[in-house]
Protein backbone atom coordinates (compact mmCIF):
# COMPACT_ATOMS: atom_id res chain seq x y z
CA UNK A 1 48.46 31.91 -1.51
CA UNK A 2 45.71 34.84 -1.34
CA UNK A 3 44.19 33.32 1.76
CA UNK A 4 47.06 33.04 3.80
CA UNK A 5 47.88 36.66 3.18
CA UNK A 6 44.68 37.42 4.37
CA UNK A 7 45.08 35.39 7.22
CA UNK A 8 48.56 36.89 7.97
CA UNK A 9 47.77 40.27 8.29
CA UNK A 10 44.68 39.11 11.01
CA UNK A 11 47.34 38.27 13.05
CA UNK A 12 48.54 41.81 12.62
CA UNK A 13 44.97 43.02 13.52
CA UNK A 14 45.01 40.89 16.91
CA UNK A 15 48.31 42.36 17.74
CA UNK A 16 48.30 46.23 16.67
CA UNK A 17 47.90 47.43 19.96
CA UNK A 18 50.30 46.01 21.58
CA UNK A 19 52.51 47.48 18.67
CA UNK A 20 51.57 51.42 18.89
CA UNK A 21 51.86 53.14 22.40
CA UNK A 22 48.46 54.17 23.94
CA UNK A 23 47.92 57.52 24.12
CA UNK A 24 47.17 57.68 28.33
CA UNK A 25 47.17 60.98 29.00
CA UNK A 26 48.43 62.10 32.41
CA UNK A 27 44.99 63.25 33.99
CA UNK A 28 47.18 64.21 37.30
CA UNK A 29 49.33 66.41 35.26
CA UNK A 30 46.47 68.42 34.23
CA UNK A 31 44.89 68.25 37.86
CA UNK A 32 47.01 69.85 39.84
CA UNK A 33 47.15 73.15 37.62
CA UNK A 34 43.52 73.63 38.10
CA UNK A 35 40.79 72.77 40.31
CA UNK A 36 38.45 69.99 39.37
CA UNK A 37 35.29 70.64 37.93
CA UNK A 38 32.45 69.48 35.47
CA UNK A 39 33.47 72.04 33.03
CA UNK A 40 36.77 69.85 33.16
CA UNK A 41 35.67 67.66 30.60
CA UNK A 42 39.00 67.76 28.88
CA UNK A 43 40.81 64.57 29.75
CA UNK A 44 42.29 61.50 28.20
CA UNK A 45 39.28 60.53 26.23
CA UNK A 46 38.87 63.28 24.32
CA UNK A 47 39.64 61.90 21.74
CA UNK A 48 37.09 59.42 21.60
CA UNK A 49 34.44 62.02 21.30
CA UNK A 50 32.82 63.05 18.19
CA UNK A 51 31.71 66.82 17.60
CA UNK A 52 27.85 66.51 17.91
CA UNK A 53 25.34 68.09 20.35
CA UNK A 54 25.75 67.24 23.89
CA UNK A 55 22.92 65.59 25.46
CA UNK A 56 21.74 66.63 28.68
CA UNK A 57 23.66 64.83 31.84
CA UNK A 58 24.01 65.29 36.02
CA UNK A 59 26.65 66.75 36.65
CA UNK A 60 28.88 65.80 39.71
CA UNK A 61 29.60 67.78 42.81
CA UNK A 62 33.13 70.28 41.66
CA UNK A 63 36.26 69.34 43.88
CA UNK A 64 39.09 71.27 44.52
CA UNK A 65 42.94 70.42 46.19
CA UNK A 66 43.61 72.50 49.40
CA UNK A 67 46.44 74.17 49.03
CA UNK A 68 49.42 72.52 50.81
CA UNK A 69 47.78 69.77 49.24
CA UNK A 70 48.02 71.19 45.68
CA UNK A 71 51.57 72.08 46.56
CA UNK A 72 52.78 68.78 47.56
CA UNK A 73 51.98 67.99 43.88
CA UNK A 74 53.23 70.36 42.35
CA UNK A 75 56.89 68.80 43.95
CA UNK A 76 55.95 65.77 42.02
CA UNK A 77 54.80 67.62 38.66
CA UNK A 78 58.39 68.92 38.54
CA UNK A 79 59.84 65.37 38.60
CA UNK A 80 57.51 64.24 35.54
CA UNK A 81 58.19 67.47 33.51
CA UNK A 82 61.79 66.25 33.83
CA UNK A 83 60.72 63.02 32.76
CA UNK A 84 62.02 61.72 36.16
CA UNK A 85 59.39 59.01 36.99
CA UNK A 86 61.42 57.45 39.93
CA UNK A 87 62.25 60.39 41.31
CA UNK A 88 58.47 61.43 41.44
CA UNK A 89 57.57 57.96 42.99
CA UNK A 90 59.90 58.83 45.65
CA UNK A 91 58.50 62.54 45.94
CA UNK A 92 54.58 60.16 45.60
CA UNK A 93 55.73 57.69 48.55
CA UNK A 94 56.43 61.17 50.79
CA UNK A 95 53.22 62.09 50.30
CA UNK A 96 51.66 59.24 50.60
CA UNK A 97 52.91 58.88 54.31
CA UNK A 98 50.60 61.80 55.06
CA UNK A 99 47.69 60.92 53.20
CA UNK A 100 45.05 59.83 55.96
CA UNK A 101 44.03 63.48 56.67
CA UNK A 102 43.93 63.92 52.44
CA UNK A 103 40.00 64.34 51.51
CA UNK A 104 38.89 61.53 49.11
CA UNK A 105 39.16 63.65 46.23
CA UNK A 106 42.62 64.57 46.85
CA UNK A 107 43.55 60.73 47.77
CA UNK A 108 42.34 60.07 44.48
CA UNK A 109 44.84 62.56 42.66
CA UNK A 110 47.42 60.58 44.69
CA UNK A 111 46.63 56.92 43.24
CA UNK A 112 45.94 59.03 40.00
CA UNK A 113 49.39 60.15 39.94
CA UNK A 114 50.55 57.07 40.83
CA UNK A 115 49.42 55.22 38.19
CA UNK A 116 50.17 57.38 35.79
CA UNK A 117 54.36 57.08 37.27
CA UNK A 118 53.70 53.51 37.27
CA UNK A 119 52.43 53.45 33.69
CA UNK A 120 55.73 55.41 32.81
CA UNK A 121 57.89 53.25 34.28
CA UNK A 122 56.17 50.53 32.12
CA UNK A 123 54.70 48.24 35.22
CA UNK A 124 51.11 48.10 33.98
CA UNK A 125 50.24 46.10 36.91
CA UNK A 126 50.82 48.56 39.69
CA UNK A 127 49.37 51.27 36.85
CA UNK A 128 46.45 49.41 36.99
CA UNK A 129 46.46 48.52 41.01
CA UNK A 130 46.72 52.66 41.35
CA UNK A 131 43.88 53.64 39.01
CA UNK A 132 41.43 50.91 40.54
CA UNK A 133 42.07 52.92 44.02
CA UNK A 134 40.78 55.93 42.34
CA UNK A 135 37.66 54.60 41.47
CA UNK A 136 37.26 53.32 44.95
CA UNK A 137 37.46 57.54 46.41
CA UNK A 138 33.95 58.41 47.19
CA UNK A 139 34.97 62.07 45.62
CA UNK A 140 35.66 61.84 42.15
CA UNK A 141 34.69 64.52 39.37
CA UNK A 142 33.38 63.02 35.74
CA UNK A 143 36.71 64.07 34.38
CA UNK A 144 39.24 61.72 36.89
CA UNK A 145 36.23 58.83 36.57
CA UNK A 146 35.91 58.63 33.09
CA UNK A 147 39.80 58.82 31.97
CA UNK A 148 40.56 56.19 34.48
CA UNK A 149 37.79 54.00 33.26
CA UNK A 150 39.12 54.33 29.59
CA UNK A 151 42.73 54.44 30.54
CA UNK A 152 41.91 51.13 33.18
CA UNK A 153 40.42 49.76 30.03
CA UNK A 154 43.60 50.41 27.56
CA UNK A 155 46.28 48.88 30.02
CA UNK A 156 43.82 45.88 30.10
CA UNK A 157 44.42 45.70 26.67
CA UNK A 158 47.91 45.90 26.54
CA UNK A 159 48.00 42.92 29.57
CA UNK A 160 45.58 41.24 26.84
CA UNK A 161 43.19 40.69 29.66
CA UNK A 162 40.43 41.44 26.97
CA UNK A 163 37.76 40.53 28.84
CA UNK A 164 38.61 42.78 31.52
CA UNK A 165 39.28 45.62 29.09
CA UNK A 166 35.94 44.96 27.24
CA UNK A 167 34.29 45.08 30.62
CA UNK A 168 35.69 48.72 31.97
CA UNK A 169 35.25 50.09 28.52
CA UNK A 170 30.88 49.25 28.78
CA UNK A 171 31.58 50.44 31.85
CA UNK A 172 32.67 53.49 30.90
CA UNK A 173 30.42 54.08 28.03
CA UNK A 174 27.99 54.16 30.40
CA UNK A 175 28.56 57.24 31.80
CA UNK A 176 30.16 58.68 28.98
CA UNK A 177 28.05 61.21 27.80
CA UNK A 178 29.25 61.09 24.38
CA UNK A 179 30.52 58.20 22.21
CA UNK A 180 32.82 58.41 19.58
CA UNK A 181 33.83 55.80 17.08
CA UNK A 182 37.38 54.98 18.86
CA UNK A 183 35.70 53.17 21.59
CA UNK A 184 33.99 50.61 19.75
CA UNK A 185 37.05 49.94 17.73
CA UNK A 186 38.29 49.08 21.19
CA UNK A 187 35.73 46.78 21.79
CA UNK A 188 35.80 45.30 18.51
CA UNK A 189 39.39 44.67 18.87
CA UNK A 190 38.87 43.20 22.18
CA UNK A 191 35.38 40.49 21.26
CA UNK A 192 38.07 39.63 17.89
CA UNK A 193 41.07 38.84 20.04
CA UNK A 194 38.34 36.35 22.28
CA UNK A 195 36.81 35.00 19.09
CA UNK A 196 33.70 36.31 19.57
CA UNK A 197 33.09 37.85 15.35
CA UNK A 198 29.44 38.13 16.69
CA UNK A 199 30.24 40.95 18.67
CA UNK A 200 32.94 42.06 17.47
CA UNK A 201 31.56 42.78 13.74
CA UNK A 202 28.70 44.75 14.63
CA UNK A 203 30.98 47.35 17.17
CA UNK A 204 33.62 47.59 14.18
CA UNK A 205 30.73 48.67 12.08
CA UNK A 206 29.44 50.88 14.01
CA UNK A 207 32.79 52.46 14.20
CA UNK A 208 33.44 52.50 10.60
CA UNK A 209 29.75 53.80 9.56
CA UNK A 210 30.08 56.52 12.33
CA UNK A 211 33.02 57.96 9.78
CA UNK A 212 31.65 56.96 6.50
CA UNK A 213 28.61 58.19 7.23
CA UNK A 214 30.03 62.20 7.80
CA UNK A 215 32.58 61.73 4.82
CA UNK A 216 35.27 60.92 6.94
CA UNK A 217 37.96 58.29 6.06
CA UNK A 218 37.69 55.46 8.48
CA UNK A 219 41.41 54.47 9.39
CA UNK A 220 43.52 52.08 7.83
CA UNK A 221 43.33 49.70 10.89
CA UNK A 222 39.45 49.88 11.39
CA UNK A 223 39.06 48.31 8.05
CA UNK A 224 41.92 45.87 8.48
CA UNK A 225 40.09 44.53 11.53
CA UNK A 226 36.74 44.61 9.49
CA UNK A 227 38.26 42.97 6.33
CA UNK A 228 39.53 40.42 8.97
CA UNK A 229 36.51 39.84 11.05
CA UNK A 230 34.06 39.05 7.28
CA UNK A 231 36.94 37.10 6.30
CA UNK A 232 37.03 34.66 9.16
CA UNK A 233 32.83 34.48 8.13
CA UNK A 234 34.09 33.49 5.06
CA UNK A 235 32.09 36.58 4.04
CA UNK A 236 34.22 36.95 0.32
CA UNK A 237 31.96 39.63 -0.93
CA UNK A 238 32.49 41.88 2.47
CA UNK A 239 35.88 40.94 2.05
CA UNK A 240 36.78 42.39 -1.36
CA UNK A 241 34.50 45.35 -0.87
CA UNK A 242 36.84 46.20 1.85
CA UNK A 243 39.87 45.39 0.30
CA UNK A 244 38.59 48.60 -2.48
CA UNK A 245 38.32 50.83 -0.08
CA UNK A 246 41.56 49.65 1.32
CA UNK A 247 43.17 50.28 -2.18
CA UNK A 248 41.23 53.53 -2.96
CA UNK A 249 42.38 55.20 0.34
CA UNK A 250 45.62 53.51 1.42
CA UNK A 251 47.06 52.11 -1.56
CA UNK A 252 49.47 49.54 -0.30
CA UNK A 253 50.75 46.69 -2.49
CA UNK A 254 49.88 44.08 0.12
CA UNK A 255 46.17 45.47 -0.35
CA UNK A 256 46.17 45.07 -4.28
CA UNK A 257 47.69 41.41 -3.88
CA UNK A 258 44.90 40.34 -0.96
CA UNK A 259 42.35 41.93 -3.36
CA UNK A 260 43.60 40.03 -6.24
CA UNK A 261 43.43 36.72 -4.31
CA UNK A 262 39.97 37.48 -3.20
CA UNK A 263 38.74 38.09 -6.82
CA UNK A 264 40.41 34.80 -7.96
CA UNK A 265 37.63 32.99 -5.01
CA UNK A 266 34.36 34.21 -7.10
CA UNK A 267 35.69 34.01 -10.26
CA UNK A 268 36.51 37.18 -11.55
CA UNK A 269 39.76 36.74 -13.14
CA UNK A 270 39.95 40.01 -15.29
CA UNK A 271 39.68 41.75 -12.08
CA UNK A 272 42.17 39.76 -10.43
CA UNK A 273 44.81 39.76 -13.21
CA UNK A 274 44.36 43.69 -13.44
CA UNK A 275 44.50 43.71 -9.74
CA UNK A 276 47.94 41.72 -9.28
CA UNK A 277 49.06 43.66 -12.81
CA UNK A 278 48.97 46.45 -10.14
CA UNK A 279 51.23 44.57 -7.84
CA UNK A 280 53.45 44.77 -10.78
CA UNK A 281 53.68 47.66 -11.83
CA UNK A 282 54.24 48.98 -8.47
CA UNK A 283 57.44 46.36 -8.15
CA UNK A 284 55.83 44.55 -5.45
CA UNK A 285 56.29 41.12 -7.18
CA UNK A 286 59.34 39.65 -6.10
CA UNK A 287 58.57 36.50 -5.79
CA UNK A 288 59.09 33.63 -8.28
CA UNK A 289 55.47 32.02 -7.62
CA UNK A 290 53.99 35.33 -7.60
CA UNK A 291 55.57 36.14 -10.96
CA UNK A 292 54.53 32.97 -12.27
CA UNK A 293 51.29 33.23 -11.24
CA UNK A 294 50.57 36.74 -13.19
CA UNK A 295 52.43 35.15 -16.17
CA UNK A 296 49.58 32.16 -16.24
CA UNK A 297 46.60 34.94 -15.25
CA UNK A 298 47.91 36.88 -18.67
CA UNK A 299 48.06 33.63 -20.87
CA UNK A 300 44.57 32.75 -19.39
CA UNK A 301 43.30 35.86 -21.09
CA UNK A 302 45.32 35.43 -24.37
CA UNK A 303 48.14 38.23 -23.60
CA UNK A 304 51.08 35.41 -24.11
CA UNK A 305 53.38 37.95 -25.23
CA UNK A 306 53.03 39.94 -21.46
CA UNK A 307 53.24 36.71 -19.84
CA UNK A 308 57.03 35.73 -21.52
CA UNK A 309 58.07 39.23 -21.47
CA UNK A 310 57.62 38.98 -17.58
CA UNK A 311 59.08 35.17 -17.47
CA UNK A 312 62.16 35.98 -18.95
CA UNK A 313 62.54 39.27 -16.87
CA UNK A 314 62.31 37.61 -14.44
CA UNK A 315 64.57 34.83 -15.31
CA UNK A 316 67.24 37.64 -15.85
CA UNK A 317 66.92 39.32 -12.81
CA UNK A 318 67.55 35.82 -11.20
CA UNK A 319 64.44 35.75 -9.12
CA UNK A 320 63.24 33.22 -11.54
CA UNK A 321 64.86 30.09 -11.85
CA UNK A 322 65.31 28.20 -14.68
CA UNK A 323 63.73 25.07 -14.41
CA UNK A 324 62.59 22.28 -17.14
CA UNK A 325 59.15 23.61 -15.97
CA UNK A 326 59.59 27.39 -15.92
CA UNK A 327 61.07 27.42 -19.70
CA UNK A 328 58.45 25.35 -20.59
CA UNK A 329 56.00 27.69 -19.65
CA UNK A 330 58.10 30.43 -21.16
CA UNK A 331 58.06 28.66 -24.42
CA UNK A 332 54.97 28.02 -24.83
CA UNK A 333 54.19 32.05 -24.12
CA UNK A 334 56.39 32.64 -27.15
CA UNK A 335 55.11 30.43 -29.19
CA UNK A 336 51.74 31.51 -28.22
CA UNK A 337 53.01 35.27 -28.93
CA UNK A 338 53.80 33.67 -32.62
CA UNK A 339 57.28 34.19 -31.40
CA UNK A 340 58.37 30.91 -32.66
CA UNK A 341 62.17 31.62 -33.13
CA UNK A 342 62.20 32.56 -29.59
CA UNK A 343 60.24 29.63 -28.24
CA UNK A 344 62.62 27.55 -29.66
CA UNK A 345 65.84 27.97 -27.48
CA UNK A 346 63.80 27.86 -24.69
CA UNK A 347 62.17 24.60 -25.06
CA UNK A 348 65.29 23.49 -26.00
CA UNK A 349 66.85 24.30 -22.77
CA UNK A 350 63.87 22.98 -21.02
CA UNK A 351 64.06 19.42 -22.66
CA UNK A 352 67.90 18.96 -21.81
CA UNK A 353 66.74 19.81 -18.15
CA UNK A 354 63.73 17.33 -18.06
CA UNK A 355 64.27 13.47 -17.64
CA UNK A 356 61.69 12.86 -19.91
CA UNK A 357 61.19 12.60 -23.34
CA UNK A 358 57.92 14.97 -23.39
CA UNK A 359 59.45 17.90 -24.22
CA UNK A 360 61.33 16.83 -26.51
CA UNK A 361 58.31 15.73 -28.44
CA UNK A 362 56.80 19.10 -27.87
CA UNK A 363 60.02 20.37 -29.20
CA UNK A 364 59.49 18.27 -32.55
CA UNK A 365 56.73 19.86 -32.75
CA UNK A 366 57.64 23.26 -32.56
CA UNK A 367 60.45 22.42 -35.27
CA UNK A 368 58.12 20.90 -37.24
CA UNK A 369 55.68 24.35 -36.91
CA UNK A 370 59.32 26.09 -38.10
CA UNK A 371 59.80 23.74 -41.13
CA UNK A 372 62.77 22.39 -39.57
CA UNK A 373 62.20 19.04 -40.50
CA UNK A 374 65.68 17.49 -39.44
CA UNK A 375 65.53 18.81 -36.35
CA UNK A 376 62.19 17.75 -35.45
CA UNK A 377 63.14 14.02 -36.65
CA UNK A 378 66.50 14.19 -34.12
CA UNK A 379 63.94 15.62 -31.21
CA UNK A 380 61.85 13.04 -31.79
CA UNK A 381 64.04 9.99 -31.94
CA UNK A 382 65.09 11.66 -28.11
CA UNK A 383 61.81 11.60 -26.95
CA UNK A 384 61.09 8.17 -28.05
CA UNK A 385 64.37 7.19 -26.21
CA UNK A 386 63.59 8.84 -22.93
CA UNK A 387 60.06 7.71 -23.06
CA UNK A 388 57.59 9.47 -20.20
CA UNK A 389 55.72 10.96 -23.43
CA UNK A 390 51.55 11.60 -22.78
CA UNK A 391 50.58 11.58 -26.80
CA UNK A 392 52.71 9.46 -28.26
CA UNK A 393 50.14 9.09 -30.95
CA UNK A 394 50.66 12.88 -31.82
CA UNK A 395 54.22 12.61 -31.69
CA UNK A 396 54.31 10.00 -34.73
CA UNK A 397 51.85 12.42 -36.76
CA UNK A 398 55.23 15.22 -36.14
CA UNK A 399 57.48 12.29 -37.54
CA UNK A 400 55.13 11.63 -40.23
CA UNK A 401 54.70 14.84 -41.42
CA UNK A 402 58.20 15.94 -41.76
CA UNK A 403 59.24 12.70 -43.39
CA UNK A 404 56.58 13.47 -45.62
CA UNK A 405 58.05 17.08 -45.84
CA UNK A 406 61.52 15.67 -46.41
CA UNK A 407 59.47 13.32 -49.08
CA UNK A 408 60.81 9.93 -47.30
CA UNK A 409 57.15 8.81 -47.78
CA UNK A 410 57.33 5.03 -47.28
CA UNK A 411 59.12 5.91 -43.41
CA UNK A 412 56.12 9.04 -43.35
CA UNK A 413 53.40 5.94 -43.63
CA UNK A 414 55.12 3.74 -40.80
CA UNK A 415 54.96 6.82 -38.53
CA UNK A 416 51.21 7.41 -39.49
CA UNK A 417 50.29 3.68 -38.77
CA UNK A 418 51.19 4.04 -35.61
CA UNK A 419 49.58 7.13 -34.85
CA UNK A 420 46.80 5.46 -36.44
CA UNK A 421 46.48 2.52 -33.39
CA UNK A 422 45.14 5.41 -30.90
CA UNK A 423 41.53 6.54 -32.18
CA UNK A 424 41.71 10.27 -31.20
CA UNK A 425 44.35 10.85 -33.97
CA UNK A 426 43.49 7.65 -35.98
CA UNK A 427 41.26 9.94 -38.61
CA UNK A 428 44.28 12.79 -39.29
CA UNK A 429 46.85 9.84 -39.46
CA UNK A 430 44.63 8.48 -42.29
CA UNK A 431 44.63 10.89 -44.31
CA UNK A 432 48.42 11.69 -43.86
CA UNK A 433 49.04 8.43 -44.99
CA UNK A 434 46.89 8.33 -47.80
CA UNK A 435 48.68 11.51 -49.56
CA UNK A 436 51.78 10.13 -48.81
CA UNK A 437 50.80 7.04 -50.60
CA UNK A 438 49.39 8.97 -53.16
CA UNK A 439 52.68 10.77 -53.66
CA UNK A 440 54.84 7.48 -54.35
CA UNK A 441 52.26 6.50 -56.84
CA UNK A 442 52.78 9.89 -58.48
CA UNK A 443 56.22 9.72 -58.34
CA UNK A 444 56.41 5.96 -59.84
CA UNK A 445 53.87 7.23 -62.62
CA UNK A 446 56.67 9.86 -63.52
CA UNK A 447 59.30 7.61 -64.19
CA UNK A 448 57.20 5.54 -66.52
């Protein structure tokens, strides 16, 4: 069960980003306000950029739009504000009609702004068609190059051409002066969604160590794909110490019920009981087997009482059902609990649901445990009706014993005979019969 709630939220890994909308920022829209320069540096990726000393780069020749160039966009900067993205690729598609006396640099503001329309408008392939034409223009200053690399790079992604994405995104790196975590989550994302763990793994960690390492909280999605990636390894350890940090920092029931699964695979049950008591507690179990399943963890580490208290709540609250099996297992946690009169009715209910005369046998027994001798006889003579029952030998000791209890001796030494004929309860069955023996000898000596 634990594994394939692992393996369900890797699917969730391979598809988050086509689930969360990329942050492209509109390098045009930024463009036309001001000329173009290295000390530009402020684009699209600057969020992928970590605050640490900037090493020493060349720097690109500064380009500027002429102005009746710069005006021209500015028509087209109106539409956007406006949120008018057809209306700017009709104000784009004027301009483009004059565009052979445009310098390179300003030719590549125009594919720049087309792709960003494009990308508006949702058609990722002409985004993509657009920003490929800008990296063709001879004139291009570090800012336009490297947010269309990256941005290239994300709408790759959300095509799921990976490979293509993977391959803009070294390409970018690069030149990229500085590299911040984001980017190899990207490429981690991208060598998991071809298979390829041996890359993948060691980007992810790199991403992840780049925050751990400055006290930062790595996001809930880098470990997700981490956790996935040592999972598919079959990497159990890496896998649950994951899953802690998961549960430390984003404590989400889902998390606590992986982690419980995981500790169940090297054998630490404590953990995993307390871990899935968790689930609990937070009323995240609400699911019969999943119910069941804590209610066998607690009787595994003697806490039978917890284990019916959670049956039968659940049993009320209908998500339970009542089956032969499921009241068996409840009354066996009561009678575990030494809650004998409450075992009872439930084993009772259980044996009129089972076609088989096994319960009813444990049933005698339970009677019998109860001193209700009677009883246990009438269970018994059901069971050996119905038949189906595993230890019939230990069923006759029950009959034995409470006709012995009921002092019908002579019919107390037929049952122990025959509990007698199977070896593993031939020696108790011996010495049951011998007392009851013993007791009509001592009864025929008092009537002398």
């Amino acid at each position: 069960m634990k594994m394939t709630a692992i393996s369900s939220v890797s699917k969730l890994v391979r598809h988050s980003l086509l689930a969360a909308p990329l942050a492209l920022a509109p390098l045009a829209g930024s463009v036309v306000m001001q000329s173009f320069g290295v000390e530009a540096l402020q684009s699209g990726v600057a969020h992928a950029q970590e605050k640490t000393e900037k090493p020493k780069y060349k720097t690109k020749k500064s380009y500027s739009l002429r102005q009746p160039v710069y005006k021209k966009f500015a028509k087209v900067q109106e539409k956007t504000d406006a949120n008018d993205w057809k209306g700017a690729l009709v104000v784009l598609d004027e301009i483009n009609k004059g565009s052979a006396k445009f310098t390179s640099f300003e030719k590549a503001n125009l594919w720049n702004y087309y792709g960003w329309v494009y990308y508006s408008l949702e058609n990722y392939p002409k985004a993509i068609q657009f920003y490929e034409k800008v990296l063709a223009e001879e004139q291009l200053s570090d800012a336009l190059q490297l947010g269309t690399l990256y941005t290239i790079a994300q709408l790759k992604f959300v095509q799921e051409d990976y490979r293509g994405a993977i391959a803009k995104l070294k390409e970018w790196m690069k030149i990229q002066p500085i590299v911040g975590a984001d980017p190899y989550v990207l490429l981690a994302q991208g060598y998991y969604q071809l298979n390829d763990m041996k890359q993948a793994l060691p980007n992810i960690n790199k991403a992840v160590t780049m925050y751990e390492s400055k006290g930062k909280i790595p996001k809930e999605n880098w470990y997700t794909l981490q956790r996935a990636i040592y999972f598919d390894k079959g990497d159990n350890k890496k896998v649950i110490s994951i899953l802690e940090k998961l549960v430390k920092h984003y404590p989400k029931a889902t998390y606590w019920k992986q982690l419980s699964g995981m500790y169940g695979t090297v054998g630490r049950e404590k953990d995993q009981l307390h871990a899935l008591e968790t689930v609990y507690v937070m009323g995240a179990l609400t699911k019969e087997k999943e119910l069941m399943n804590l209610a066998y963890l607690l009787m595994g580490e003697d806490a039978p009482y917890k284990a019916a208290k959670i049956i039968d709540k659940g049993m009320k609250a209908k998500i339970i059902e009542e089956t032969s099996k499921n009241l068996e297992v409840l009354a066996t946690a009561w009678r575990l609990a030494q809650e004998v009169k409450k075992s009872i009715p439930e084993m009772e209910k259980a044996a009129k649901k089972s076609d088989k005369g096994d319960l009813y046998a444990r049933l005698a027994g339970i009677y019998l445990d109860n001193d209700q001798h009677k009883k246990a006889l009438k269970a018994s003579e059901i069971a050996l009706k119905r038949g189906g029952i595993k230890r019939a030998d230990q069923l006759y000791i029950v009959i034995g014993m409470a006709r012995a209890n009921l002092k019908q001796y002579e019919a107390a030494i037929k049952a122990f005979k025959e509990a007698a004929k199977d070896k593993r309860s031939k020696k108790f069955a011996v010495q049951w019969r011998k007392f009851a023996e013993s007791e009509i000898e001592r009864e025929r000596q008092l009537k002398l």
